[in-house]
Protein backbone atom coordinates (compact mmCIF):
# COMPACT_ATOMS: atom_id res chain seq x y z
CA UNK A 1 3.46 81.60 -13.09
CA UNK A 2 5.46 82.08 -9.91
CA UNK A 3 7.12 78.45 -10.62
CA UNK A 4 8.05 79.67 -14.01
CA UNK A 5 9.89 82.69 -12.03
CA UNK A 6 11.76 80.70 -10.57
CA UNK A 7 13.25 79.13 -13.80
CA UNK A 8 14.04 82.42 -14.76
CA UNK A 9 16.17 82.94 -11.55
CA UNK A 10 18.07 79.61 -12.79
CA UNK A 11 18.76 81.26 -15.74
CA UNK A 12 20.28 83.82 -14.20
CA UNK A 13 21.92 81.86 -12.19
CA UNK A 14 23.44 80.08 -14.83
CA UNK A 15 24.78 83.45 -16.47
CA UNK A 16 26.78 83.65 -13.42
CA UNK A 17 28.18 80.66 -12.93
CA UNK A 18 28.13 79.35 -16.70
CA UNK A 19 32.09 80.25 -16.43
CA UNK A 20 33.03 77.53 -13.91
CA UNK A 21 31.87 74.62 -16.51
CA UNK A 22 34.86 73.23 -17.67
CA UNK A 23 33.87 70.78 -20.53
CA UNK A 24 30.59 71.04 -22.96
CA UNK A 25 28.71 67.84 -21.10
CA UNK A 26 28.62 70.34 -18.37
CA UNK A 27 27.23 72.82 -20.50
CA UNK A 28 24.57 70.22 -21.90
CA UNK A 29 23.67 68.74 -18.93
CA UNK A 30 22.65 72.64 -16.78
CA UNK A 31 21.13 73.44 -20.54
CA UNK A 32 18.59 70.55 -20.51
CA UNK A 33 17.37 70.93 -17.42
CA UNK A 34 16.95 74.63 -17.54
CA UNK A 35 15.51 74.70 -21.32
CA UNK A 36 12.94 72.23 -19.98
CA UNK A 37 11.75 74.03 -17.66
CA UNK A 38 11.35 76.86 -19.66
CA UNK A 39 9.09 74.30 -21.79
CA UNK A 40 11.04 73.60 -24.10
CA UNK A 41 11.83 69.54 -25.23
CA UNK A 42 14.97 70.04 -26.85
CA UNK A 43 17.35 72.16 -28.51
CA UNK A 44 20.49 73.05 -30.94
CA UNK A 45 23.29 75.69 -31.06
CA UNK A 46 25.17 75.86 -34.58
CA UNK A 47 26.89 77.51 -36.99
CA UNK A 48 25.77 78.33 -39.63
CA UNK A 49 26.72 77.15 -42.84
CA UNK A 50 27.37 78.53 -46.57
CA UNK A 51 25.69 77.57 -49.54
CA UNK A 52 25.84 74.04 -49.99
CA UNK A 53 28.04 73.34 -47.21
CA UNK A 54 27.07 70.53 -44.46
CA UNK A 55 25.61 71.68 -41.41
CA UNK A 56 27.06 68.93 -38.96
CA UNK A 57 30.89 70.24 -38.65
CA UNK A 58 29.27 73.60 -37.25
CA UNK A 59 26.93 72.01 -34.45
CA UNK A 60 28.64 72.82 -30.75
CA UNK A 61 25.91 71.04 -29.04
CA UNK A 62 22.38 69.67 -29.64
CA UNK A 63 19.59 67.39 -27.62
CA UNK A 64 17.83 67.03 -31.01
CA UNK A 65 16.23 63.43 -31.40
CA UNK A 66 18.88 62.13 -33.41
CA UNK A 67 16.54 60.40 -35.90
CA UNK A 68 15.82 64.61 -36.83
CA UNK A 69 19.33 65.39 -36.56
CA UNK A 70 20.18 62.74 -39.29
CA UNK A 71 17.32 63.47 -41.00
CA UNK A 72 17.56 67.12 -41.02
CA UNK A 73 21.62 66.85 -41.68
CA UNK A 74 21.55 64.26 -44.66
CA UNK A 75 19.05 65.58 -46.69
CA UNK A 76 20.87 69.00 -46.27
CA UNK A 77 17.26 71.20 -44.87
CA UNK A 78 19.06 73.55 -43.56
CA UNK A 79 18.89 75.19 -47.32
CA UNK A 80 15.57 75.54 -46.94
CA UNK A 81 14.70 75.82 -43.51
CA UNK A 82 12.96 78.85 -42.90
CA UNK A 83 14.43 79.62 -39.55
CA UNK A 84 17.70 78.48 -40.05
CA UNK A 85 17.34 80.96 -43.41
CA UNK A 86 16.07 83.77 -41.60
CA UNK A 87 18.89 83.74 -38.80
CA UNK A 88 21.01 85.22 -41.89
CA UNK A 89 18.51 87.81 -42.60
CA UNK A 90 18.00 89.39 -38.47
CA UNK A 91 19.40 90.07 -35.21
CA UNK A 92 16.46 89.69 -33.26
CA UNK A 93 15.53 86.71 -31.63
CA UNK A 94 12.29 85.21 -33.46
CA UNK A 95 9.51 82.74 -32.78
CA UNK A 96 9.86 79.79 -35.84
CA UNK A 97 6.14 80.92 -36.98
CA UNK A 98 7.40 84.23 -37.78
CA UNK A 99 10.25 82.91 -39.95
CA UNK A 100 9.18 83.63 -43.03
CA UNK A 101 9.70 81.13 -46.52
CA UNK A 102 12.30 82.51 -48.32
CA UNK A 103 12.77 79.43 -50.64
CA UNK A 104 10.97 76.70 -52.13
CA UNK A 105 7.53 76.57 -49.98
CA UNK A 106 5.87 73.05 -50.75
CA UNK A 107 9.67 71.79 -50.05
CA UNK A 108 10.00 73.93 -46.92
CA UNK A 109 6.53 72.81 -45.30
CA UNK A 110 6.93 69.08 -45.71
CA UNK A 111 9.98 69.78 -44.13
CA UNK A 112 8.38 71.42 -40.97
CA UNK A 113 5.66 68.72 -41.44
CA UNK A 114 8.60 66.02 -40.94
CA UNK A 115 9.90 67.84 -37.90
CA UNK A 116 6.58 67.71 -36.16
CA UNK A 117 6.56 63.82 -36.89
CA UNK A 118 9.78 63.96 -34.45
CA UNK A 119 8.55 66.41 -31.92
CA UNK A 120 9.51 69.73 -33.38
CA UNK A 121 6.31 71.72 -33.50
CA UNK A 122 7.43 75.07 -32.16
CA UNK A 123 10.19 77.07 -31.50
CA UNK A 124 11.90 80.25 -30.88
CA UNK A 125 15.58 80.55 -32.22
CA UNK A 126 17.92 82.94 -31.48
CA UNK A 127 20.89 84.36 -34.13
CA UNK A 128 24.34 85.31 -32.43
CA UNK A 129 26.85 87.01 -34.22
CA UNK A 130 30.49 87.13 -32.52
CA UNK A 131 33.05 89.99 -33.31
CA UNK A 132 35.11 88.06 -35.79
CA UNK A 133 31.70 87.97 -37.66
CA UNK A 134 31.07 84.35 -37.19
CA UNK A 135 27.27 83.58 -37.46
CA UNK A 136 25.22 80.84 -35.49
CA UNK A 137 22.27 80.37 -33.88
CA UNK A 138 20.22 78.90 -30.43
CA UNK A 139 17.44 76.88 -31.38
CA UNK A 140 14.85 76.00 -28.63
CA UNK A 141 12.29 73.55 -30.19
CA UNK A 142 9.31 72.50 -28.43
CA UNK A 143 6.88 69.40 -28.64
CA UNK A 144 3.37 71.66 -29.13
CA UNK A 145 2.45 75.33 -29.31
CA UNK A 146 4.22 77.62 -27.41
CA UNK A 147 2.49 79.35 -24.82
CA UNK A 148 5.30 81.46 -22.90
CA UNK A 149 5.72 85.28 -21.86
CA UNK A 150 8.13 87.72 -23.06
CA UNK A 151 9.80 87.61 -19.72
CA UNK A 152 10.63 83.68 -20.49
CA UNK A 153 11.48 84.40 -23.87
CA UNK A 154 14.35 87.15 -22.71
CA UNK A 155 15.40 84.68 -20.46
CA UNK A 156 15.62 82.22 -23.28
CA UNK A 157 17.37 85.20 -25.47
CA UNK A 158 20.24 85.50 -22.35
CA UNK A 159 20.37 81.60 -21.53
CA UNK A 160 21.18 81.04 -25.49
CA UNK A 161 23.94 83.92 -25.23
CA UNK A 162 25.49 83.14 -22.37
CA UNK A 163 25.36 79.34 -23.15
CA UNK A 164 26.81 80.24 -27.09
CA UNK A 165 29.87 82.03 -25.02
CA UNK A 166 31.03 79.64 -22.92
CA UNK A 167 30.99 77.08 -25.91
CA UNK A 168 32.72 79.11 -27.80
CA UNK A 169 35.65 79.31 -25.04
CA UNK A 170 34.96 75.33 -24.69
CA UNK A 171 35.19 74.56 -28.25
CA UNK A 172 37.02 77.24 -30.00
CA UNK A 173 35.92 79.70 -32.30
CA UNK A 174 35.45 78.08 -35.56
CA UNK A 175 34.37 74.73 -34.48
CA UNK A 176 34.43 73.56 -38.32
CA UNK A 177 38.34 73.26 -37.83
CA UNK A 178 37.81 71.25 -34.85
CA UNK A 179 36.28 68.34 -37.05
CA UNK A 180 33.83 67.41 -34.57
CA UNK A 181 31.63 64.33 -34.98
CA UNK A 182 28.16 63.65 -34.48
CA UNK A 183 26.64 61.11 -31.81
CA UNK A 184 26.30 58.61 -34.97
CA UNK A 185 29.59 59.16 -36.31
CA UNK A 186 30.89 58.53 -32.90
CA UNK A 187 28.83 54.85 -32.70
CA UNK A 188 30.00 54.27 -36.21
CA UNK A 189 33.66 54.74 -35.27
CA UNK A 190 33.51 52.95 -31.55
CA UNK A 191 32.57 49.93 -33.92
CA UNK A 192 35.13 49.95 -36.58
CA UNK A 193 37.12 50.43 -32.98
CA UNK A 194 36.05 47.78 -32.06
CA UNK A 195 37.04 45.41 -35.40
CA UNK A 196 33.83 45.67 -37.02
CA UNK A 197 33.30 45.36 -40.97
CA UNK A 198 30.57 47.96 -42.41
CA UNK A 199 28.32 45.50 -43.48
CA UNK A 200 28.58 44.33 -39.27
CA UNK A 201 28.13 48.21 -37.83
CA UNK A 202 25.48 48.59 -40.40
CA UNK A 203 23.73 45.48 -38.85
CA UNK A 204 24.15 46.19 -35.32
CA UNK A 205 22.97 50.04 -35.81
CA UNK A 206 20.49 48.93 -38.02
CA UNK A 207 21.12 51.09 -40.99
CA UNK A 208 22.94 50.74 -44.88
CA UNK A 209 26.35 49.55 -45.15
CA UNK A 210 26.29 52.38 -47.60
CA UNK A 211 25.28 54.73 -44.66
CA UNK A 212 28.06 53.35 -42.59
CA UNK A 213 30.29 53.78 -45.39
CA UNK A 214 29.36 57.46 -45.69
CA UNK A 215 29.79 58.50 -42.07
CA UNK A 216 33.39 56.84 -42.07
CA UNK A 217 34.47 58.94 -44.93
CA UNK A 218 33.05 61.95 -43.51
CA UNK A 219 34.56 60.84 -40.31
CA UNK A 220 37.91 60.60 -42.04
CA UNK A 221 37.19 63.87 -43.40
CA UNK A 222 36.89 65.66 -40.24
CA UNK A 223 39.79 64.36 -38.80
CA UNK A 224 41.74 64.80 -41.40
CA UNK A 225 43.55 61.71 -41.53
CA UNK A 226 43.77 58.72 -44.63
CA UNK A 227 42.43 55.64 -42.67
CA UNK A 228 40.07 54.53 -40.51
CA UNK A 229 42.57 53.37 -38.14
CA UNK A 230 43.69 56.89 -38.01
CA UNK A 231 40.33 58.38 -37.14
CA UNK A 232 40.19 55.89 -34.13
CA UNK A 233 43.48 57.33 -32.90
CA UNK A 234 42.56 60.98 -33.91
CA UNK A 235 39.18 60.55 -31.92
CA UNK A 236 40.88 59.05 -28.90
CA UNK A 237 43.11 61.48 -28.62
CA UNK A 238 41.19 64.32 -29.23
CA UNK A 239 38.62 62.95 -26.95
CA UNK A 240 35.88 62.04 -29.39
CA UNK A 241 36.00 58.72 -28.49
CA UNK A 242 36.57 57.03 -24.84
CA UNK A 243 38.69 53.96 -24.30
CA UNK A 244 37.27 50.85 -23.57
């Protein structure tokens, strides 16, 4: 217990100096290390979205496994996710066993069941409402039960808050404007960067050409721009993509 103490203290210590962290990786790479020592495996911080909106414009930052991500993202769970559902309906941080099933159940629990397939077997999420009335959330997940104290789950409640802040400074507000793409979008587009055909990505990744045709329209979407050559200069210059 003393050991987990000291976690705390890094929590606090992040509070303090979360300020001085001048690009998200920053942000990702103090959260990781603190979240897993609070025992947690991974983690997500969102918006969240409206009724049959995407999910995946809204993310600031997540250490998901991206098979979940991508799971969770294309078949659109977030509609009936009970925690990501109850995050609309409280302001109080929650344990995901105490999120109840607002929607379909039989969909909702073969949903959880998938999660746990990926690692997701408990969690403790935490809804954040800013003063323009934008709503998100902090998701820690963990890889088996969770067996922590109320003193690590305030810390967890102030790490998520703080963390959500500074973000939000990082990022922007409304991060949906932003157009920000997601760590498969990113491979997607460093290929066609790169000269490759769809049918060539989809072999290298090892996924559809019908996938790969998908995340370059929603890639074009995001950006805003008409061609795929576009998006490659959009994400360069924006910073979504590195040069070679």
């Amino acid at each position: 217990m003393a050991s987990r103490h000291l976690y705390i203290e890094r929590v606090f210590d992040f509070a303090e100096q979360c300020r001085d962290l001048a690009c998200a990786e920053a942000v990702m790479a103090d959260l990781q290390s603190i979240v897993a020592d609070l025992g947690f495996s991974s983690f997500i911080v969102t918006g969240l979205p409206l009724p049959n909106r995407p999910l995946e414009p809204l993310v600031l930052l997540s250490s998901w496994p991206e098979g979940w991500f991508e799971r969770y993202t294309s078949q659109d769970y977030f509609q009936i996710d009970p925690v990501g559902q109850n995050v609309f309906a409280t302001t109080a941080p929650f344990r995901w066993g105490d999120a109840p099933y607002r929607k379909d159940k039989s969909l909702a629990r073969t949903m959880m069941g998938e999660a746990v397939e990926f690692g997701l077997v408990d969690g403790f999420c935490v809804p954040i409402y800013t003063a323009t009335g934008w709503q998100s959330a902090f998701s820690f997940a963990s890889e088996v039960r969770l067996d922590i104290g109320p003193k690590e789950l305030a810390a967890a409640h102030l790490l998520a808050l703080t963390a959500h802040g500074r973000l939000r400074t990082l990022l922007g507000e409304e991060p949906r404007a932003r157009g920000r793409l997601t760590p498969r979008e990113r491979e997607v587009l460093t290929w066609a960067a790169a000269g490759k055909s769809a049918w060539e990505t989809s072999t290298i990744l090892g996924i559809s050409e019908a996938t790969v045709i998908t995340h370059l329209d929603n890639i074009r979407r995001k950006l805003q721009v008409a061609n795929t050559t576009q998006a490659v200069v959009a994400a360069l210059q924006s910073g979504e993509l590195q040069p070679y």
